[in-house]
Protein backbone atom coordinates (compact mmCIF):
# COMPACT_ATOMS: atom_id res chain seq x y z
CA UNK A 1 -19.51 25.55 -11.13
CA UNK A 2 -18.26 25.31 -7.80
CA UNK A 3 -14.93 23.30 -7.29
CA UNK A 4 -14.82 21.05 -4.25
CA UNK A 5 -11.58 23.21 -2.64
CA UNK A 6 -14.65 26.27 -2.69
CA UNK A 7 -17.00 23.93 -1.57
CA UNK A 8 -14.77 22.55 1.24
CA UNK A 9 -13.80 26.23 2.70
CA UNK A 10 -17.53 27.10 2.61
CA UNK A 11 -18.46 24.29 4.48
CA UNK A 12 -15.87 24.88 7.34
CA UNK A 13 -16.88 27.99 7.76
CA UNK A 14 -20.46 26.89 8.22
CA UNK A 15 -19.39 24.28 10.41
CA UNK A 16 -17.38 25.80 12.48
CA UNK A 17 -16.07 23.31 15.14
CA UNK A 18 -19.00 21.37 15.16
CA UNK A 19 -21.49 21.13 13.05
CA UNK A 20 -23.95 19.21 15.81
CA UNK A 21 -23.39 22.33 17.71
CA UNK A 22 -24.09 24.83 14.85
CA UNK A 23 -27.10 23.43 13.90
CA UNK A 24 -28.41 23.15 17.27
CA UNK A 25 -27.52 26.82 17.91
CA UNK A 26 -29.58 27.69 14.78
CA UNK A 27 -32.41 25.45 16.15
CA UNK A 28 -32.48 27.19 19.12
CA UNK A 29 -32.64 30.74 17.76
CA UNK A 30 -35.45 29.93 15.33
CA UNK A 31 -37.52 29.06 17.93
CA UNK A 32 -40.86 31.15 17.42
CA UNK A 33 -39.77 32.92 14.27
CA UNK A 34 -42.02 33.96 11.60
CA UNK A 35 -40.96 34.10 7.76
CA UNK A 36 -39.78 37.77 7.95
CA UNK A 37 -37.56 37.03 11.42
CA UNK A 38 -36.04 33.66 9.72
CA UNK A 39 -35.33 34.88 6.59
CA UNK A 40 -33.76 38.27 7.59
CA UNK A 41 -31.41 35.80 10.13
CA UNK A 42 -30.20 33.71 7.26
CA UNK A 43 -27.27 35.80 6.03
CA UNK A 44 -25.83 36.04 9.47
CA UNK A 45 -25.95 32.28 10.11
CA UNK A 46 -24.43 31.24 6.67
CA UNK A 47 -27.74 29.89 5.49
CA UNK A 48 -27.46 30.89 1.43
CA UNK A 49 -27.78 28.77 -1.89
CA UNK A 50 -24.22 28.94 -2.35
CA UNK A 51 -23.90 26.77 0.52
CA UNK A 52 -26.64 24.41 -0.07
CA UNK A 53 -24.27 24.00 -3.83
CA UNK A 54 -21.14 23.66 -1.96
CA UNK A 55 -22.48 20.61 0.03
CA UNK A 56 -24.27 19.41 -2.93
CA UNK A 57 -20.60 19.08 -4.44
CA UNK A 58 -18.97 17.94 -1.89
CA UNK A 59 -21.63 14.91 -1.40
CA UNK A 60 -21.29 14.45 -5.28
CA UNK A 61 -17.07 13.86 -5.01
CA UNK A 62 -17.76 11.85 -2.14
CA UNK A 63 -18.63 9.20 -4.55
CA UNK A 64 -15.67 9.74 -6.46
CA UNK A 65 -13.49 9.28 -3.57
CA UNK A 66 -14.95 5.71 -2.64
CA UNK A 67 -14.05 4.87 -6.38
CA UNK A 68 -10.35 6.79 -5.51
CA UNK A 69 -10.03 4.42 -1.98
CA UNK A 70 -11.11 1.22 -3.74
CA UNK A 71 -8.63 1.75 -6.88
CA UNK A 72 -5.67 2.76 -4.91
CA UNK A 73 -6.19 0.19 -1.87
CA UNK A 74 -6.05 -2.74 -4.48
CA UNK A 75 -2.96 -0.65 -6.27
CA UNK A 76 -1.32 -0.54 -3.04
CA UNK A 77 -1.89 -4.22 -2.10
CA UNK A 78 -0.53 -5.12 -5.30
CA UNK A 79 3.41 -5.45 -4.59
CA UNK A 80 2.70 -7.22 -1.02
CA UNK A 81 0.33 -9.64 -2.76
CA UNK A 82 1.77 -10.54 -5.44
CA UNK A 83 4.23 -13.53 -5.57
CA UNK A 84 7.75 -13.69 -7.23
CA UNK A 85 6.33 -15.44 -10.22
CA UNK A 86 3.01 -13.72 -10.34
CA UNK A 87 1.61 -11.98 -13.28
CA UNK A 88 -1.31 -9.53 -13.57
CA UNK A 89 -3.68 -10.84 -16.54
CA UNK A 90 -6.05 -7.84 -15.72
CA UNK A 91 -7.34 -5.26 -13.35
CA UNK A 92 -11.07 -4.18 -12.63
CA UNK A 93 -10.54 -0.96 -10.48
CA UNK A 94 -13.31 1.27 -11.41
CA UNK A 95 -16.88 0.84 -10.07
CA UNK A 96 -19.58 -0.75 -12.03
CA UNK A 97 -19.82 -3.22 -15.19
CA UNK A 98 -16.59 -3.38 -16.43
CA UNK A 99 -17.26 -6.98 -18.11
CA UNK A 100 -15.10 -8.35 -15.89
CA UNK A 101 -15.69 -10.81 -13.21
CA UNK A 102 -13.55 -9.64 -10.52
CA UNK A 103 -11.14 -6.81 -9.26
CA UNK A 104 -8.12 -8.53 -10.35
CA UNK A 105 -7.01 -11.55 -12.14
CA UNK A 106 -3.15 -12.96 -11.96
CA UNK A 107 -1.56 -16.08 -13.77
CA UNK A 108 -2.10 -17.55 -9.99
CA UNK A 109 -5.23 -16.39 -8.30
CA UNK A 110 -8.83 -14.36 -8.57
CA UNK A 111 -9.85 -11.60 -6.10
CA UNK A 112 -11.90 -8.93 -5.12
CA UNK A 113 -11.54 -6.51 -2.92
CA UNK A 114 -13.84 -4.87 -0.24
CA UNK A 115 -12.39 -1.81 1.38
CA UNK A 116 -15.51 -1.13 3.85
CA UNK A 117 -15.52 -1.18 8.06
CA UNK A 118 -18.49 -3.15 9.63
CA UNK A 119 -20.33 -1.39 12.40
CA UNK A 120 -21.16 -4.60 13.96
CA UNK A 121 -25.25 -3.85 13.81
CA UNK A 122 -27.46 -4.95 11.32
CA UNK A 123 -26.13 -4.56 7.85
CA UNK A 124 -27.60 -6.33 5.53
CA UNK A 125 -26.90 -4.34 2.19
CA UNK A 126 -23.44 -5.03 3.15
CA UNK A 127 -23.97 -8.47 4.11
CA UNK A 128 -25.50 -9.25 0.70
CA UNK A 129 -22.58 -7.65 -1.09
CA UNK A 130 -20.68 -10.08 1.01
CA UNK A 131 -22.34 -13.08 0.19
CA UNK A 132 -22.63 -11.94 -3.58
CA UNK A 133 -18.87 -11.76 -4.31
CA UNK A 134 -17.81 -14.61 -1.85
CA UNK A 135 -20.75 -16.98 -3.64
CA UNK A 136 -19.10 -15.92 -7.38
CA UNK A 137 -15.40 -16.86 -6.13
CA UNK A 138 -16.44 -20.12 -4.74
CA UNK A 139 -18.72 -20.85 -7.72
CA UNK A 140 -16.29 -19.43 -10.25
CA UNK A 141 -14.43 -22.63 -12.41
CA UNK A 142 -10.93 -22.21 -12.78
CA UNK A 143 -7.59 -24.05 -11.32
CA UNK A 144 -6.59 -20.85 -9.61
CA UNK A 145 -6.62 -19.79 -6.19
CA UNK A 146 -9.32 -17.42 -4.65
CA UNK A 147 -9.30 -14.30 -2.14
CA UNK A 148 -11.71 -12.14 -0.98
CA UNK A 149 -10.03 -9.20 0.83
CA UNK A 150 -11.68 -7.85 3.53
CA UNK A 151 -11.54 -4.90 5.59
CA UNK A 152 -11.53 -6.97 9.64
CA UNK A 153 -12.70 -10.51 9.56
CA UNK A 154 -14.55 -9.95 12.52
CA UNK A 155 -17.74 -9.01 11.40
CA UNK A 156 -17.22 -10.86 7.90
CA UNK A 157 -16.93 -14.28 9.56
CA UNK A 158 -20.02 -13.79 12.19
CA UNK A 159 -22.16 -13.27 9.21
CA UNK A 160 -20.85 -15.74 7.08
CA UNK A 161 -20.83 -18.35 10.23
CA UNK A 162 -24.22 -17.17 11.21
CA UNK A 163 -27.85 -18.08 10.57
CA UNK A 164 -29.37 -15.76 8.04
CA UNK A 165 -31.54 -17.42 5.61
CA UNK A 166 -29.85 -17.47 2.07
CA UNK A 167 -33.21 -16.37 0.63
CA UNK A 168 -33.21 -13.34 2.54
CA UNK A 169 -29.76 -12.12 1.13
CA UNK A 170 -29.87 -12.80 -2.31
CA UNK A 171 -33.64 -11.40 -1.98
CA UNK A 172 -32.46 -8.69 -4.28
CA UNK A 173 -30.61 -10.23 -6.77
CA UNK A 174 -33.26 -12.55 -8.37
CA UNK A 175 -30.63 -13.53 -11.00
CA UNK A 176 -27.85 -15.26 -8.44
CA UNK A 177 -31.02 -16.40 -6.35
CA UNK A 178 -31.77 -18.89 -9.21
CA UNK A 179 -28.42 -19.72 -10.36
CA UNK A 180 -28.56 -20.86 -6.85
CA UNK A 181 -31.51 -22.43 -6.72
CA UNK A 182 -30.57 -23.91 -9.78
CA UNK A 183 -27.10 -25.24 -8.78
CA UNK A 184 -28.44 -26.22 -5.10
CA UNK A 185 -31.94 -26.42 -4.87
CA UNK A 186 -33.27 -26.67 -0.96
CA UNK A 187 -30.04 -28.52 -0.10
CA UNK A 188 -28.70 -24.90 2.36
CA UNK A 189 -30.78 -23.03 3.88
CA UNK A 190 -29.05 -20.72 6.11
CA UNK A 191 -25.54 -18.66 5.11
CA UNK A 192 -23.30 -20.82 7.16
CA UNK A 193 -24.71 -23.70 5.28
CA UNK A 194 -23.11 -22.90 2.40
CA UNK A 195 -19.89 -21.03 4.05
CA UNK A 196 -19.19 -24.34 5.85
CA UNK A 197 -19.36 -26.40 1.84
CA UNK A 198 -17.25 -23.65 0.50
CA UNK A 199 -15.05 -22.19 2.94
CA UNK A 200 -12.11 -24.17 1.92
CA UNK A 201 -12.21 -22.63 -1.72
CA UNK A 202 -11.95 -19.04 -0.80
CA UNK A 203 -9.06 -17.05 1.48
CA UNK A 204 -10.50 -14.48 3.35
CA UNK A 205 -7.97 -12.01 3.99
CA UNK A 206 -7.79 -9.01 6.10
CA UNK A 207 -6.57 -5.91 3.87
CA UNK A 208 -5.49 -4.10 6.79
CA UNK A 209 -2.67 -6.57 7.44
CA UNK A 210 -1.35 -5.94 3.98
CA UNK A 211 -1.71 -1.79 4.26
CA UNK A 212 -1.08 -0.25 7.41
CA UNK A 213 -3.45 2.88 6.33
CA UNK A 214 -6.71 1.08 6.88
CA UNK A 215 -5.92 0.33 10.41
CA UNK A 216 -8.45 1.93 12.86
CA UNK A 217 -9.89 3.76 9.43
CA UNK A 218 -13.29 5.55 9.53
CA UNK A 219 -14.03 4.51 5.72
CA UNK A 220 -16.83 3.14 4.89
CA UNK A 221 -19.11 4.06 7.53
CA UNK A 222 -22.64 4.75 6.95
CA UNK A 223 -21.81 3.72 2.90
CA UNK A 224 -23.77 0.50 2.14
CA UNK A 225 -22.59 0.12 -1.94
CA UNK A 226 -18.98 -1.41 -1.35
């Protein structure tokens, strides 16, 4: 198998310093070729299985490294967070079902954690998510404090101040949709119904303030799972 420093070098080479301009050159040449012509071509423009395996891998330990960023972001926030008398009770730093509620849990305070930059466009998937863990802080029951740690509040705040119908963003998560439903009935209707009860039970914080690294980042775009 492949490893991803293999994978890496083979696509550079492929690339080579742009990959908008190499595949338009290979567009371009192409143009009019029968089977025999394009296939005989392939070799000389870089166009083999191996390659096709290399990005395969690559894509494939791209996931891994969204797990890596969200692990060691919340590591990294831990000493600046923290307060003198603050203990950690556990940490949820893997993705998935861990059985735990949130990314972390301290003798003081809940939190989660969402290392992601906002385009500023439509993004619902990443809306939702929003809503989803901002909507299980403020429902959660416990004396504690509660953060949500953002990447920006820009874009966070528009949507949670904004008019999208609550329906719409929990349309995919029929279980929360009638825990709401059931807690709430038709009392909100719109997002910044809701935000406007429970903003005062929930810090929104801006992760970049706390580690210098995510300032001007590029992570997170075009990934709607965080």
């Amino acid at each position: 198998m492949i490893s991803i420093l293999e994978a890496a070098k083979a696509i550079q080479r492929f690339e080579q310093d742009s990959l908008t301009d190499r595949i338009s050159a290979i567009e371009n040449k192409l143009a009019g070729a029968d089977s025999s012509v394009v296939q005989s071509v392939y070799p000389s423009l870089g166009v083999t299985s191996d390659l096709l395996e290399s990005a395969i891998t690559f894509k494939r330990t791209a996931g891994q490294i969204n797990v890596l960023i969200h692990s060691i972001g919340i590591l990294l926030s831990l000493p600046e967070i923290l307060e003198k008398d603050e203990v950690v009770e556990y940490l949820s730093l893997g993705a998935g079902n861990t059985g735990r509620p949130f990314d972390l849990e301290t003798n003081h305070r809940v939190a989660e954690f969402k290392f992601i930059n906002w385009q500023g466009g439509a993004e619902s998937i990443r809306q939702n998510s929003l809503f989803k863990d901002f909507f299980l802080l403020a429902e959660y029951e416990t004396p504690k404090q509660k953060y949500l740690y953002v990447l920006g509040k820009k874009h966070p705040m528009k949507f949670l101040n904004g008019g999208r119908s609550l329906e719409s963003v929990m349309s995919r998560n029929n279980k929360m949709w009638a825990e709401f439903q059931t807690k709430y009935g038709s009392r909100f209707k719109k997002v910044r119904e809701y935000f406007e009860y429970r903003k005062s039970v929930v810090q929104l914080v801006d992760v970049a303030e706390i580690i210098p690294q995510f300032v001007n980042s590029q992570i997170g775009k075009g990934n709607e799972q965080e």
